[in-house]
C-alpha atoms as a PDB file:
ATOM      1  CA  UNK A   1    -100.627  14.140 -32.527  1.00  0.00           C
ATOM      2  CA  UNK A   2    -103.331  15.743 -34.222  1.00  0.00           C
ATOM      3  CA  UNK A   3    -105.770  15.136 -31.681  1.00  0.00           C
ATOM      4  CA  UNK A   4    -103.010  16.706 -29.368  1.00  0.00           C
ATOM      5  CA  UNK A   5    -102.753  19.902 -31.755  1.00  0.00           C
ATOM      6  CA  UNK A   6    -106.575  20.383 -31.922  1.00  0.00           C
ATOM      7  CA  UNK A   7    -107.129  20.059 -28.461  1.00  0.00           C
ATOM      8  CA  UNK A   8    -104.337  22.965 -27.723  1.00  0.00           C
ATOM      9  CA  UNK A   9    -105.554  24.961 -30.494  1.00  0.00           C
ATOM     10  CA  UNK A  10    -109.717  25.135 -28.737  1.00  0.00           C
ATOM     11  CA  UNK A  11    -107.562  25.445 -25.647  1.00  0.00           C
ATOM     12  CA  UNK A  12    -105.809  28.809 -26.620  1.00  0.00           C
ATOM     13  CA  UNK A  13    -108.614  30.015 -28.922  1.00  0.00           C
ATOM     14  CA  UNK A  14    -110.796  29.624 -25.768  1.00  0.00           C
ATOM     15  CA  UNK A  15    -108.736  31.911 -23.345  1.00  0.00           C
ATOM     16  CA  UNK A  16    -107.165  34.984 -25.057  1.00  0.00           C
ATOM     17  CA  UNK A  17    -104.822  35.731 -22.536  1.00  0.00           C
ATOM     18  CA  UNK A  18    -101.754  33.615 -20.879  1.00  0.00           C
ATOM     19  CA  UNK A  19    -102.116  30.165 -21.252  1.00  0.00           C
ATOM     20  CA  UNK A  20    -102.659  28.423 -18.074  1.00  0.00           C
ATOM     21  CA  UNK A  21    -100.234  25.038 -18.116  1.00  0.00           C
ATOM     22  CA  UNK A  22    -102.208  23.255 -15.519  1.00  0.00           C
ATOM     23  CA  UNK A  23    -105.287  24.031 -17.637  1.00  0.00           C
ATOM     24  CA  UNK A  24    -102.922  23.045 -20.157  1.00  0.00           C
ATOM     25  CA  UNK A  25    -102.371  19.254 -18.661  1.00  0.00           C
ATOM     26  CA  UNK A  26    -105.096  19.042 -17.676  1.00  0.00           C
ATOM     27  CA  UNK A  27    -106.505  19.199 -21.047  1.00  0.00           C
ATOM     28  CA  UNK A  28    -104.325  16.802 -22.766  1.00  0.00           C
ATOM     29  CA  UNK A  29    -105.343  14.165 -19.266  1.00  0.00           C
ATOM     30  CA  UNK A  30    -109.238  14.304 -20.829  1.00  0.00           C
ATOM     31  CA  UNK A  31    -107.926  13.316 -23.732  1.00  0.00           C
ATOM     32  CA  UNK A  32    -106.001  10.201 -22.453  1.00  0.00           C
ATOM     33  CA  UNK A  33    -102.484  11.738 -22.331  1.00  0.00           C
ATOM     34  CA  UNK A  34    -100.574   9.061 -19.564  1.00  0.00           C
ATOM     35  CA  UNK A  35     -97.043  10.986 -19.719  1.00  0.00           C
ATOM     36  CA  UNK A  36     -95.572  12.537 -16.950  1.00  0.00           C
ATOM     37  CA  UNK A  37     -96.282  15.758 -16.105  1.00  0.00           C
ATOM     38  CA  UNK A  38     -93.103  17.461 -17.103  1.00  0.00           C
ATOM     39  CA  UNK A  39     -93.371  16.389 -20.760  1.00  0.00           C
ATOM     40  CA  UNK A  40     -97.132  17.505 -20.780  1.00  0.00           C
ATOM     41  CA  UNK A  41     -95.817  20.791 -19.284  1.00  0.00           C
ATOM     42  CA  UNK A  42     -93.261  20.972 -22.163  1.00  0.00           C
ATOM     43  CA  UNK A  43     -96.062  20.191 -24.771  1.00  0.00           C
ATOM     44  CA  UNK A  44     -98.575  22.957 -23.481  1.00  0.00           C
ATOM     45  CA  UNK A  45     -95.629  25.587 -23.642  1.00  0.00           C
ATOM     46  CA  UNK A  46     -93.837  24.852 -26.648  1.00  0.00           C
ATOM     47  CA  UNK A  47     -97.382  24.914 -28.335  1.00  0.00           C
ATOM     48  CA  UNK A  48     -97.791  28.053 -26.598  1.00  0.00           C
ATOM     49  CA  UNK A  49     -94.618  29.789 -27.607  1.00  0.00           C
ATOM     50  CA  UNK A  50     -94.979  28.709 -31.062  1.00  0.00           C
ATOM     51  CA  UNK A  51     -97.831  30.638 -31.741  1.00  0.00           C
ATOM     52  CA  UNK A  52     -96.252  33.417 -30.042  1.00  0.00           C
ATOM     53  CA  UNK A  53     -99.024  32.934 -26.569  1.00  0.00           C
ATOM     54  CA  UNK A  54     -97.824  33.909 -23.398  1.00  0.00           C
ATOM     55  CA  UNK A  55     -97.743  30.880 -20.511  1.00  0.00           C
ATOM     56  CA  UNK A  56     -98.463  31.097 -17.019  1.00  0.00           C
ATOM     57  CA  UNK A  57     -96.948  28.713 -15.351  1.00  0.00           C
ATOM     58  CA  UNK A  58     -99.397  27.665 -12.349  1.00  0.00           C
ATOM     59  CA  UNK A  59     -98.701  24.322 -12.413  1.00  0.00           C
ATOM     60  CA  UNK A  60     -95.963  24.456  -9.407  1.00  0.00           C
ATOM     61  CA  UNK A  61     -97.957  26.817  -7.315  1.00  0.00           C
ATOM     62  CA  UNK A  62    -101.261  24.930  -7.261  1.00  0.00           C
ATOM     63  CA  UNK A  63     -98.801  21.942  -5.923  1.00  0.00           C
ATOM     64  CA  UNK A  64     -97.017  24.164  -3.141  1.00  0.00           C
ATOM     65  CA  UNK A  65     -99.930  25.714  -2.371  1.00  0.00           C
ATOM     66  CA  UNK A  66    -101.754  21.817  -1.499  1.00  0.00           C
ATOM     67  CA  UNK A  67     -98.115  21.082  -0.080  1.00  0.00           C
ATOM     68  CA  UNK A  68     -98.150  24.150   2.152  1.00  0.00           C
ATOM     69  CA  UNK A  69    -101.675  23.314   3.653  1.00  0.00           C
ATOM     70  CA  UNK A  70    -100.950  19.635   4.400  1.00  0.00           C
ATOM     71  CA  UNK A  71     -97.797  20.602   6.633  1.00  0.00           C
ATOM     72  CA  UNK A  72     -99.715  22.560   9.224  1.00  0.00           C
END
């Protein structure tokens, strides 16, 4: 877990404003996180919230937006 923490903590120090949770997961993947996405999600936001960060949540768009391409 600290591995997780320290990650998250470079991750918000790094970008002052809203934290990105795709950024987010996609963090916590480089680091060899194998969980689904929806706990990952959960892990970026809670972290987030805790220290009182805003979130963006971009996670679902950058999927509908690959989604809405592919169905043309």
């Amino acid at each position: 877990m600290l591995e997780i923490a320290t990650i998250l903590e470079k991750l918000l120090a790094d970008n002052p404003g809203p934290v990105s949770i795709a950024v987010g997961i996609a963090a916590l993947r480089a680091l060899g996180a194998d969980g689904p996405d929806d706990d990952l999600q959960s892990t970026v936001g809670t972290f987030a919230a805790e220290r009182g960060r805003a979130i963006r949540f971009d996670r679902w768009a950058t999927k509908a937006g690959r989604q809405s391409i592919h169905s043309r």
